[in-house]
C-alpha atoms as a PDB file:
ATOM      1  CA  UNK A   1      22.000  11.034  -3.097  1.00  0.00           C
ATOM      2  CA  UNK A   2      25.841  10.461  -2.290  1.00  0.00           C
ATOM      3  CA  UNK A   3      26.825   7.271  -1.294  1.00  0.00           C
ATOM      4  CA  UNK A   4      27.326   8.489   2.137  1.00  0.00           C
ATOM      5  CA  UNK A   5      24.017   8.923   3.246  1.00  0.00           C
ATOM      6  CA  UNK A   6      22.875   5.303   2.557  1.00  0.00           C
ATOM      7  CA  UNK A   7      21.880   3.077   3.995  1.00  0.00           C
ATOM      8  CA  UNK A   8      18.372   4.419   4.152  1.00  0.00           C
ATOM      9  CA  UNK A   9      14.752   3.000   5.928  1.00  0.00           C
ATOM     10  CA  UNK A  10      11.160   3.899   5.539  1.00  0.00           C
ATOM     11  CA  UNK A  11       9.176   2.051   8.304  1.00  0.00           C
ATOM     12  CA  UNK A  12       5.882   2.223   9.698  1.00  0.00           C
ATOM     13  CA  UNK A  13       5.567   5.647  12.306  1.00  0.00           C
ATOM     14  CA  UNK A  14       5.298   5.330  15.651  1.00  0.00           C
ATOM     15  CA  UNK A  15       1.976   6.541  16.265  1.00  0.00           C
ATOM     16  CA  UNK A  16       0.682   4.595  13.619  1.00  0.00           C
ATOM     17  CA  UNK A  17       2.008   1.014  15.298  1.00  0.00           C
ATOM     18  CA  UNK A  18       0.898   2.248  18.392  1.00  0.00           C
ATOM     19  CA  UNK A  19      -2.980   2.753  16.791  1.00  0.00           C
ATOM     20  CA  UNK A  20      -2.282  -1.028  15.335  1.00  0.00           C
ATOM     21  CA  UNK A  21      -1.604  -2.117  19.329  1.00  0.00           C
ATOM     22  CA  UNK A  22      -4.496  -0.314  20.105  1.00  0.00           C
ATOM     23  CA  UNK A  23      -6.676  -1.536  17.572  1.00  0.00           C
ATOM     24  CA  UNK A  24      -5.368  -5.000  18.393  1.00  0.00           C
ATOM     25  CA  UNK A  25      -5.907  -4.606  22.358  1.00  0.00           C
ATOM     26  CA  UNK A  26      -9.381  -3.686  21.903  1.00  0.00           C
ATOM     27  CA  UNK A  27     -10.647  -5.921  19.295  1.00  0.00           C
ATOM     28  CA  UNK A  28      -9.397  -8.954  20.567  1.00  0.00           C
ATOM     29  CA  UNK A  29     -11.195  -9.560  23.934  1.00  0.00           C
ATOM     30  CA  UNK A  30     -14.143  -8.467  21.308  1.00  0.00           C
ATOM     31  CA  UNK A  31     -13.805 -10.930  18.817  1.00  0.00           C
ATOM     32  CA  UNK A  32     -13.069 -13.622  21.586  1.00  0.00           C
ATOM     33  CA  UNK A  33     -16.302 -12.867  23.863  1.00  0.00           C
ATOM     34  CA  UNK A  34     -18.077 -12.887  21.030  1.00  0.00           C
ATOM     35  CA  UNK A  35     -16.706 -16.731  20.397  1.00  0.00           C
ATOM     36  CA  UNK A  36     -17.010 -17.718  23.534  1.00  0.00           C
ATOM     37  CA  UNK A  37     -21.301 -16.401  23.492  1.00  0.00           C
ATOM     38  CA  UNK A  38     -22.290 -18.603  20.162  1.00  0.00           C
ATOM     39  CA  UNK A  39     -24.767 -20.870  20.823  1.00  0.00           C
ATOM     40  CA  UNK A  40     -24.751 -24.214  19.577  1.00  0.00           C
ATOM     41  CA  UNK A  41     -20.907 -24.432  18.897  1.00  0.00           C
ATOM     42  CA  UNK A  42     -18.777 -27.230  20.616  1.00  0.00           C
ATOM     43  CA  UNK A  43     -16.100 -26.094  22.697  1.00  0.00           C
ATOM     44  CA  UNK A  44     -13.494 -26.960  21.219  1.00  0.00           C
ATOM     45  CA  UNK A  45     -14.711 -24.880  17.842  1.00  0.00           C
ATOM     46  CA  UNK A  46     -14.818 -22.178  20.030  1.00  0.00           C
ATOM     47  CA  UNK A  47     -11.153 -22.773  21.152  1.00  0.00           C
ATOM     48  CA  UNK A  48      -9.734 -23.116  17.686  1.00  0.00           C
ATOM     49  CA  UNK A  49     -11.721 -20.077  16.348  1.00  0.00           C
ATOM     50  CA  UNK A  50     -10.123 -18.261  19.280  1.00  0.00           C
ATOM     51  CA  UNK A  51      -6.599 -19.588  18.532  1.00  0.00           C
ATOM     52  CA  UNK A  52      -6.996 -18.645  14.637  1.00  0.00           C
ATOM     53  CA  UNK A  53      -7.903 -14.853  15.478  1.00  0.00           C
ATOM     54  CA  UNK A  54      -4.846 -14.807  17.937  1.00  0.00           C
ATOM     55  CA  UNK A  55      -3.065 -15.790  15.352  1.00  0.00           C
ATOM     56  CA  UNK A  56      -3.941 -13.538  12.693  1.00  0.00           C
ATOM     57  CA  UNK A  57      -3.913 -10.479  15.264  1.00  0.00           C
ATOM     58  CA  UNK A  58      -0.773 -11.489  15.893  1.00  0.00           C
ATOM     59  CA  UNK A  59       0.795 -12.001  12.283  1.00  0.00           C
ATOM     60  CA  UNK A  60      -0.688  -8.328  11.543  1.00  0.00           C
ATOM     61  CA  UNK A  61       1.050  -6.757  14.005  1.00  0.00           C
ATOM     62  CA  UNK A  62       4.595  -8.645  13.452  1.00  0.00           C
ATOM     63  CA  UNK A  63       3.920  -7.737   9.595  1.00  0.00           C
ATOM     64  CA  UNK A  64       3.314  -3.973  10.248  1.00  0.00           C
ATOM     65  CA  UNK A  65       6.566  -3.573  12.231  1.00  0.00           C
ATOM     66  CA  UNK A  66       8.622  -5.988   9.498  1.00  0.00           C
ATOM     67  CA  UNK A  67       7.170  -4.119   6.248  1.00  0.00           C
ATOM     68  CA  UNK A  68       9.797  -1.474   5.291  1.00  0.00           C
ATOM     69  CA  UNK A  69      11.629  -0.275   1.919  1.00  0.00           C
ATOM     70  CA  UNK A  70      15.817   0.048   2.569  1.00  0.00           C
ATOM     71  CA  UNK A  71      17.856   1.094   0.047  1.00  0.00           C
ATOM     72  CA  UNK A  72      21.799   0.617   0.228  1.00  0.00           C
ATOM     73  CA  UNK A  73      24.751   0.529  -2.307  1.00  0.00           C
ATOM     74  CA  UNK A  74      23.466  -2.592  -3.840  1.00  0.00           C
ATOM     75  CA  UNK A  75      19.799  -1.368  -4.620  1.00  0.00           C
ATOM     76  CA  UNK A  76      16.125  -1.537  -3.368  1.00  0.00           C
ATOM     77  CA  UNK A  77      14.700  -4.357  -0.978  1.00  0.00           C
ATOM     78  CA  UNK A  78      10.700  -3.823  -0.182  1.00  0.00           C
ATOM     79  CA  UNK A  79       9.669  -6.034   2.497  1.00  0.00           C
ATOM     80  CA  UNK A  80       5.576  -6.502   2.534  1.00  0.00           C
ATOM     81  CA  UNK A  81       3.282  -8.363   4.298  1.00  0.00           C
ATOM     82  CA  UNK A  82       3.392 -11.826   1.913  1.00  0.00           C
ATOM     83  CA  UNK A  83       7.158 -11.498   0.834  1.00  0.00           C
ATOM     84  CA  UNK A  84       9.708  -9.125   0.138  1.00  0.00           C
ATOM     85  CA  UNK A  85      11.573  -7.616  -3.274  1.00  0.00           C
ATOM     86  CA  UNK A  86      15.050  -6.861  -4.055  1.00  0.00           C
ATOM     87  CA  UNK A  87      16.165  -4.544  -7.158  1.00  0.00           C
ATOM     88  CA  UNK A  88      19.653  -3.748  -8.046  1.00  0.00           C
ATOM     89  CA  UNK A  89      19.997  -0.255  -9.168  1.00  0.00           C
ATOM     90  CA  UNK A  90      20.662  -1.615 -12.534  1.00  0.00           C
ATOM     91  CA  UNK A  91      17.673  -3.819 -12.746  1.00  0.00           C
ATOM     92  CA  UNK A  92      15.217  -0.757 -11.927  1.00  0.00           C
ATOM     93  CA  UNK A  93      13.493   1.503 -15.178  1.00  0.00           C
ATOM     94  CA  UNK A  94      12.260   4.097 -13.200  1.00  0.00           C
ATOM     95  CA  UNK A  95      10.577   5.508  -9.668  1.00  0.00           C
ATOM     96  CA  UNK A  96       7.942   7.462  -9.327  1.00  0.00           C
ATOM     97  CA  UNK A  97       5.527   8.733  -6.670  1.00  0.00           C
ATOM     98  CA  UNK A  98       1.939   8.745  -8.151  1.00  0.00           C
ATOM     99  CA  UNK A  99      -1.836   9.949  -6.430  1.00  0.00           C
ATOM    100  CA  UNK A 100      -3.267   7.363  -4.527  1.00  0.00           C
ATOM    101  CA  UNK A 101      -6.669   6.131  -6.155  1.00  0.00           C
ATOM    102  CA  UNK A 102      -7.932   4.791  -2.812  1.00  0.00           C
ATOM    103  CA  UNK A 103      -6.981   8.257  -0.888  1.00  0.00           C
ATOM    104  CA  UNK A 104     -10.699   9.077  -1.120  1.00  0.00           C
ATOM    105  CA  UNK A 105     -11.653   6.048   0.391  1.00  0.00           C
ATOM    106  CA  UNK A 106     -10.557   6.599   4.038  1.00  0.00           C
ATOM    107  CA  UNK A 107      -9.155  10.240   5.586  1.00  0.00           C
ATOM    108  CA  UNK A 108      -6.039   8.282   7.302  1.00  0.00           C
ATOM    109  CA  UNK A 109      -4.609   6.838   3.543  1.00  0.00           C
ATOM    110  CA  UNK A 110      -2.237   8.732   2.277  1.00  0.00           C
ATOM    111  CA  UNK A 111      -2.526  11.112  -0.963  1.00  0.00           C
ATOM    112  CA  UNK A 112       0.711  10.066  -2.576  1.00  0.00           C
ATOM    113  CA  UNK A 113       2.473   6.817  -3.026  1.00  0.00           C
ATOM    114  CA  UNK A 114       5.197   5.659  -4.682  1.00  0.00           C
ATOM    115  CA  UNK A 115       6.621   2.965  -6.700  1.00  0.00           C
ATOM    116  CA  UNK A 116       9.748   1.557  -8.116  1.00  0.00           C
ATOM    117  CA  UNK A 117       9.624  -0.493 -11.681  1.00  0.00           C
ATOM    118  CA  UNK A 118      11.492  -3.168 -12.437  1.00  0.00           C
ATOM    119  CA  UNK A 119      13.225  -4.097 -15.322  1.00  0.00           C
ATOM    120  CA  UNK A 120      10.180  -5.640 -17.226  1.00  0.00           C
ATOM    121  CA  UNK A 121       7.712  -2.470 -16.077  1.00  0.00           C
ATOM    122  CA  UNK A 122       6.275  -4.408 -12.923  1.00  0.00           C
ATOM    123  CA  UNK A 123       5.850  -1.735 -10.360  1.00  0.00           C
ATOM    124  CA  UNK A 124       6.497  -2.132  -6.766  1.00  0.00           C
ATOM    125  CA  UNK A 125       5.220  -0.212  -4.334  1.00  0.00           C
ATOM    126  CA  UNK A 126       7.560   1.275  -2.028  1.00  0.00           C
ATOM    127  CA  UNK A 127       6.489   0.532   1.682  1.00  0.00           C
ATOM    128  CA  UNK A 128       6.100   3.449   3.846  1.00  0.00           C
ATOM    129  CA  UNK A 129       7.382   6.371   0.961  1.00  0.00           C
ATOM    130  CA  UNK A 130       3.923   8.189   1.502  1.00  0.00           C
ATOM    131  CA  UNK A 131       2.775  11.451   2.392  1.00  0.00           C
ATOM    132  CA  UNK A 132       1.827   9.422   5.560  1.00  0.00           C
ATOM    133  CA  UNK A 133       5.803   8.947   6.246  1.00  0.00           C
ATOM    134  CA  UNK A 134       7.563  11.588   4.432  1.00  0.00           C
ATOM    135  CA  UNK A 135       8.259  14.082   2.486  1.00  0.00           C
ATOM    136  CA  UNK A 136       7.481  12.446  -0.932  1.00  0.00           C
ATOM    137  CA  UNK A 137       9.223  14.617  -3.118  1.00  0.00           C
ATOM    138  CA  UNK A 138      12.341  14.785  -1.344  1.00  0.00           C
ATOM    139  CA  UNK A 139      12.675  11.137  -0.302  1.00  0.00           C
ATOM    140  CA  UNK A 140      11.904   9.932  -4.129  1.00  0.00           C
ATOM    141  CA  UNK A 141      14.535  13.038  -5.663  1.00  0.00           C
ATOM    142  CA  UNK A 142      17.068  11.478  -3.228  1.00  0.00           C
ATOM    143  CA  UNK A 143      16.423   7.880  -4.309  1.00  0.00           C
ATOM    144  CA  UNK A 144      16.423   8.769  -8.053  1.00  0.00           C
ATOM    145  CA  UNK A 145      20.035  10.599  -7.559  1.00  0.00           C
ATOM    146  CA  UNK A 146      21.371   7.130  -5.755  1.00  0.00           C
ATOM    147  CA  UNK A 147      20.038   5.273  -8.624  1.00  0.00           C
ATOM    148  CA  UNK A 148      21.744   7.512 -11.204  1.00  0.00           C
ATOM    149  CA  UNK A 149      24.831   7.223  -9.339  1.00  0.00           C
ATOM    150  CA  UNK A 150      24.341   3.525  -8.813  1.00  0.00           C
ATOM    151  CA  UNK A 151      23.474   2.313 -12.105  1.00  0.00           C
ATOM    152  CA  UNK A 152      26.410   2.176 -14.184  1.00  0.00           C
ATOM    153  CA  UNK A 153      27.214   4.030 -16.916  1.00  0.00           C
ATOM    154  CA  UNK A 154      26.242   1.484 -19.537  1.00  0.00           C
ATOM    155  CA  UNK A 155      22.647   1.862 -18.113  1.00  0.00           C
ATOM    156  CA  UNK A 156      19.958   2.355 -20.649  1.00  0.00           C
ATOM    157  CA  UNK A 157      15.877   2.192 -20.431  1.00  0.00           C
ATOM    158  CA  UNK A 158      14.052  -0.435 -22.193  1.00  0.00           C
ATOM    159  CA  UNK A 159      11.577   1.313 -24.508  1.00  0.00           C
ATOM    160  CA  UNK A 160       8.888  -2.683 -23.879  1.00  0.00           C
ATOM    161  CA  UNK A 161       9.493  -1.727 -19.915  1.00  0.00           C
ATOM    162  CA  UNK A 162       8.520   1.826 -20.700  1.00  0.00           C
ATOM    163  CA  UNK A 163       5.171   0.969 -22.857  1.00  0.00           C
ATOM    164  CA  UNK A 164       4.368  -1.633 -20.400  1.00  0.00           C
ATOM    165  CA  UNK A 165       4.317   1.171 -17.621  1.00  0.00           C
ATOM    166  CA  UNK A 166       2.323   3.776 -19.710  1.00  0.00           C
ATOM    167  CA  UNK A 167      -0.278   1.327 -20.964  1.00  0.00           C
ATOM    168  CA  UNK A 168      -0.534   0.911 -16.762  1.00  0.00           C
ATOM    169  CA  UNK A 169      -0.590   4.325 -16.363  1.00  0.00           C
ATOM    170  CA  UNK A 170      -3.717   4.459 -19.337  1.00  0.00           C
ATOM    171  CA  UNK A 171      -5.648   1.361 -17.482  1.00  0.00           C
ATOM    172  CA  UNK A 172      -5.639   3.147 -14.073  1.00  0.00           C
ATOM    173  CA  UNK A 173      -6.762   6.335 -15.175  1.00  0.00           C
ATOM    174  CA  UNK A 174      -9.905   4.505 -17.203  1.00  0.00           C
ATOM    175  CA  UNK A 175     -10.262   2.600 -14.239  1.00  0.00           C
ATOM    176  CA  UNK A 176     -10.697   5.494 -12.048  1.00  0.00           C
ATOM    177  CA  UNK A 177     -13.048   7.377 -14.666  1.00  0.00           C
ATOM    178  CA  UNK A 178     -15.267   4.731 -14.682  1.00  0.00           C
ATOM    179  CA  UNK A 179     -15.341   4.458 -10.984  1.00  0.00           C
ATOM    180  CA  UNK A 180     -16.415   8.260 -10.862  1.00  0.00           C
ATOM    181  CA  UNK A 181     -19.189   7.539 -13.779  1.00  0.00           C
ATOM    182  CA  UNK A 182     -20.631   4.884 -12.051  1.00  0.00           C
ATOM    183  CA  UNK A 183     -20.943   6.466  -8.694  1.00  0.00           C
ATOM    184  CA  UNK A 184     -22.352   9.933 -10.717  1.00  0.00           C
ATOM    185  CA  UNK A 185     -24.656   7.449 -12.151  1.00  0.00           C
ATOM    186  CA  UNK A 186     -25.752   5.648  -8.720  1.00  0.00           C
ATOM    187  CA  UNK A 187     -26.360   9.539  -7.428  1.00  0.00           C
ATOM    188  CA  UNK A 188     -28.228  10.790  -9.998  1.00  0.00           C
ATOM    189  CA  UNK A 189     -30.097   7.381 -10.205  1.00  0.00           C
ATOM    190  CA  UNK A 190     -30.968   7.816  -6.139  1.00  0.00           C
ATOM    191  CA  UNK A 191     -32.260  11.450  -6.451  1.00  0.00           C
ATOM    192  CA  UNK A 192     -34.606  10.070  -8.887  1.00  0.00           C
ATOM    193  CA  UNK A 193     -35.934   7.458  -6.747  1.00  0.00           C
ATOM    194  CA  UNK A 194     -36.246   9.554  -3.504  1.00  0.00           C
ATOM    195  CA  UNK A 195     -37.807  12.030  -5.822  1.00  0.00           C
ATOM    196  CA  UNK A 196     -40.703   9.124  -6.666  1.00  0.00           C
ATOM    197  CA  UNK A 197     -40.879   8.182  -3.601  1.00  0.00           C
ATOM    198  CA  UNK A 198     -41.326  11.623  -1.829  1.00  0.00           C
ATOM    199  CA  UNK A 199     -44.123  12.731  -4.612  1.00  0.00           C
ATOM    200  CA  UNK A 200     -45.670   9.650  -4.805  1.00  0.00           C
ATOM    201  CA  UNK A 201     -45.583   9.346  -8.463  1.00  0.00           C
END
């Protein structure tokens, strides 16, 4: 990526905040009826429950239209929903777009995420650079070229960085075997049992 076409912003998709306004519209008269018919609970419970969930409904949907990734000339800047990240070029060991274990999980996540690592191998995952968003490949090739660029020439890896982000690499993918043994497991285990059951032995 050429200077030139920086700056750059990942944000949330329209559609996607417009589900969130949705979801928001809908489930708070909900939440607040449902408040406002508990028995037994003074009024002015009921009032600050009511405020609290107003609240929150109303931090989520500021925090979904602030969360983005921008990169410039200076580096990366990920802004989340409890804080936001800044990397210089030079301070970052590597980005990467990786499967998403939790893609299974719900249809609407998206299959690939992606992550930049700083300079001790912490990852950081970069807001809104999904399959979800955009192209992954392209979007992460054109951030790796501005980082190149960026740099500086007396830029090297740190081999600690590295290990720390392969031993990460090694934990996730035991973590995700096990997952998939232990839900084999609970199958097989629930065949068994509705076997018993149905033959009565």
């Amino acid at each position: 990526m050429s200077a030139e076409l920086l700056p750059r912003d990942y944000r949330i998709r329209s559609q996607q905040m417009s589900a969130v306004y949705v979801a928001v519209g809908i489930g708070t008269p909900g939440v607040v009826l449902s408040v406002l018919n508990l028995d037994d609970v003074p009024a002015g419970v009921k009032l600050l429950l009511i405020a609290a969930v107003l609240v929150l409904f109303g931090w989520l949907v500021w925090a979904s239209k602030r969360c983005a990734t921008s990169i410039d000339l200076k580096g990366v800047r990920v802004r989340r929903f409890t804080g936001s990240r800044r990397l210089a070029w030079e301070e970052i060991q590597e980005i990467r777009a990786v499967p998403n274990p939790s893609a299974g999980m719900n249809k609407n996540q998206p299959r690939v995420i992606s992550y930049v690592y700083d300079s001790a191998g912490r990852r950081v995952q970069l807001m809104y650079v999904d399959d979800n968003h955009v192209d992954v490949a392209r979007e992460i090739g054109l951030m790796r070229a501005a980082w190149e660029e960026l740099r500086g020439a007396d830029w090297a890896s740190d081999p600690q960085a590295l290990a720390r982000m392969e031993r990460q690499v090694v934990r996730e993918g035991r973590m995700m075997a096990g997952v998939l043994w232990g839900c084999g497991i609970f199958f097989v285990a629930l065949v068994v049992v509705m076997v018993i059951v149905i033959t009565g032995g």
